[in-house]
Protein backbone atom coordinates (compact mmCIF):
# COMPACT_ATOMS: atom_id res chain seq x y z
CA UNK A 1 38.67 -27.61 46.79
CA UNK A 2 37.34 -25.89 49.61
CA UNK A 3 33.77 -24.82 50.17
CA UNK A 4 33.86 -21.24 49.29
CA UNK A 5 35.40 -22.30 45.48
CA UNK A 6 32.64 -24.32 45.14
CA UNK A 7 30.16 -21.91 46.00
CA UNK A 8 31.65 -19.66 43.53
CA UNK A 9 31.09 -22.06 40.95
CA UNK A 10 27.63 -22.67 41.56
CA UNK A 11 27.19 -18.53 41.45
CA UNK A 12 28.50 -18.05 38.27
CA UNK A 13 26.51 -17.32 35.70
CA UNK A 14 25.49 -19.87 33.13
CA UNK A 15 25.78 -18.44 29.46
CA UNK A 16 22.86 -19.95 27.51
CA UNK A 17 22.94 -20.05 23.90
CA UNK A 18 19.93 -19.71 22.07
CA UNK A 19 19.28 -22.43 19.00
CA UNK A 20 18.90 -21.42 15.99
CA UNK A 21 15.04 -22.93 15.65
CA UNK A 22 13.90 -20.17 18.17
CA UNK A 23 14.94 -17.09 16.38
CA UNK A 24 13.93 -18.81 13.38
CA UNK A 25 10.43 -18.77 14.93
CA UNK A 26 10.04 -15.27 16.24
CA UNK A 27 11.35 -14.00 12.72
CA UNK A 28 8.03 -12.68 10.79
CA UNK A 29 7.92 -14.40 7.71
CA UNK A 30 9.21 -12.16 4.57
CA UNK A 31 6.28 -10.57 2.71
CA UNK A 32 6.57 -11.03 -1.29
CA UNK A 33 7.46 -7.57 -2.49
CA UNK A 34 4.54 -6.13 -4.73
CA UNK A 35 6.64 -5.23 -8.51
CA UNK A 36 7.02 -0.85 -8.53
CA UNK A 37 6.62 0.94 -11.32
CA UNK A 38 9.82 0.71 -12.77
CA UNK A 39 9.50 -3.15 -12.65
CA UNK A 40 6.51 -2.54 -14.31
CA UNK A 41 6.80 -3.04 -18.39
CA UNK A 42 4.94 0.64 -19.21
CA UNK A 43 2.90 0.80 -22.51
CA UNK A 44 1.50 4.11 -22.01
CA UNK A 45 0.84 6.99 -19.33
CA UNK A 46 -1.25 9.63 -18.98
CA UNK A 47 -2.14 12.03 -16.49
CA UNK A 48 -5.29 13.21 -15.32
CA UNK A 49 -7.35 15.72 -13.16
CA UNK A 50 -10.93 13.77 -12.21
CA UNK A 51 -13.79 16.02 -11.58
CA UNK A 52 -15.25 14.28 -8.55
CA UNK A 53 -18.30 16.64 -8.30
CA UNK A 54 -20.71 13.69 -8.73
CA UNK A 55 -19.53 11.88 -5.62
CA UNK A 56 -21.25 15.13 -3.52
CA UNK A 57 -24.52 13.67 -4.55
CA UNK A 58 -24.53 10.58 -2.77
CA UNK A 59 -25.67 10.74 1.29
CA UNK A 60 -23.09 11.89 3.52
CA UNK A 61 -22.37 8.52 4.55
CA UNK A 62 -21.79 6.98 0.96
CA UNK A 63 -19.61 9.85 -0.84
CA UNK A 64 -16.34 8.65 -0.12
CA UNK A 65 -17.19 4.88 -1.49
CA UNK A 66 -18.51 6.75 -4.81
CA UNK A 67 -15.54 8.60 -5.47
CA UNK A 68 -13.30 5.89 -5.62
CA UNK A 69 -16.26 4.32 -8.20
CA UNK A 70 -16.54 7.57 -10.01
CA UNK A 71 -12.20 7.74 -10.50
CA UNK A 72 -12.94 3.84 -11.09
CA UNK A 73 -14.79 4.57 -13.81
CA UNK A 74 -12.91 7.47 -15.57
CA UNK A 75 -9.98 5.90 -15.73
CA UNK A 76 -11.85 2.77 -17.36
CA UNK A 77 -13.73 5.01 -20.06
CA UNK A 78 -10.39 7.22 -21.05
CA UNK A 79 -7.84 4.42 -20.98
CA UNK A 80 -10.15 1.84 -22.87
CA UNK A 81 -9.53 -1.16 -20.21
CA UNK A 82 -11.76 -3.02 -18.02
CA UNK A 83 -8.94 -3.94 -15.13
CA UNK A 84 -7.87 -0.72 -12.86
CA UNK A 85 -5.76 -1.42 -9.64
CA UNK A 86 -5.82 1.55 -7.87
CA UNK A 87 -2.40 2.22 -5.93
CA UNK A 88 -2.19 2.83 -1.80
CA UNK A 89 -1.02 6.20 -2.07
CA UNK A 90 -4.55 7.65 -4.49
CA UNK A 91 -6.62 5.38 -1.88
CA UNK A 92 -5.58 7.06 0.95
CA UNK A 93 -5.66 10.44 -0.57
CA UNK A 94 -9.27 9.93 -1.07
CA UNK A 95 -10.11 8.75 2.37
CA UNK A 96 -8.13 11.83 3.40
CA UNK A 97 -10.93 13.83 5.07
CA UNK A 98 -13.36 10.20 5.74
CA UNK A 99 -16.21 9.45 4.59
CA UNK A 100 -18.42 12.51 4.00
CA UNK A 101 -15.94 15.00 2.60
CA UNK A 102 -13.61 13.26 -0.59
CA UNK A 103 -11.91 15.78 -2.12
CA UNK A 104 -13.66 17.86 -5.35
CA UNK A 105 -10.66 16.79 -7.76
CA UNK A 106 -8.13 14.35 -8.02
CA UNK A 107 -4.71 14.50 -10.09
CA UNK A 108 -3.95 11.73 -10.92
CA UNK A 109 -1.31 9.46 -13.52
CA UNK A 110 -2.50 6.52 -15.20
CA UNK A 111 -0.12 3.75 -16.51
CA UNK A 112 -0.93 1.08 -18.53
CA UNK A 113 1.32 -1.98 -18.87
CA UNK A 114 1.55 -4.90 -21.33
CA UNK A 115 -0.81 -6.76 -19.86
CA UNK A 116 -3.41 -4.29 -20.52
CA UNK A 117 -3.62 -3.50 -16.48
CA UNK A 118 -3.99 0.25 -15.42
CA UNK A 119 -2.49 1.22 -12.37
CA UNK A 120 -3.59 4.39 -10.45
CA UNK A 121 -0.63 6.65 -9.35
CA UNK A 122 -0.41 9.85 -7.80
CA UNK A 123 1.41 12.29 -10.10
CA UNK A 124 5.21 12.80 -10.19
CA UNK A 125 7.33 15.76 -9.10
CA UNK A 126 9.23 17.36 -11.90
């Protein structure tokens, strides 16, 4: 071999291959999917519009925090439970306009499973 071949050689780019415990690591791990609605065993729905006028009375800076307490609480004294999960979707419809402005009324669809949970939805779109 002459010198230029083996200067070739040496130029040549190397092909690395990555192992398999790298892109193992730098995968995030695989969050446990929460069960939707339909997953969800229903025992009974309702829907709902929730007069929030008594969240206006509160301080500008706590209105928003009694709101959710006030829906809290309606959907606890008309569905006869003590457990309420309230889904992301109503949360952030609250929070909407922050803190000091929560919307006057809320429509909203209550579902009940066999468990005796009630789960806070926003309503559907016929």
């Amino acid at each position: 071999m002459s010198d230029k071949d083996e200067i070739k050689e040496k130029e040549a780019p190397v092909e690395r291959k990555e192992s398999v415990e790298t892109t193992a690591k730098t995968k995030k791990p695989i969050k446990e999917e929460k069960p939707e609605e339909e997953e969800i065993e229903i025992v009974e729905e309702k829907a709902y519009t929730v007069n929030l006028r008594e969240a206006w009375k509160a301080p500008l800076k706590q209105r928003t925090p009694r709101a959710i307490t006030e829906l809290m609480n309606f959907v606890k004294r008309n569905m006869k439970v003590e457990s309420v999960i309230m889904s992301n979707e109503i949360n952030e419809q609250v929070w909407s306009r922050s803190i000091e402005k929560p919307p006057r009324k809320l429509k909203i669809r209550a579902v009940k499973d066999k468990e005796g949970n009630v789960i806070i939805y926003p309503p559907t779109k016929a």
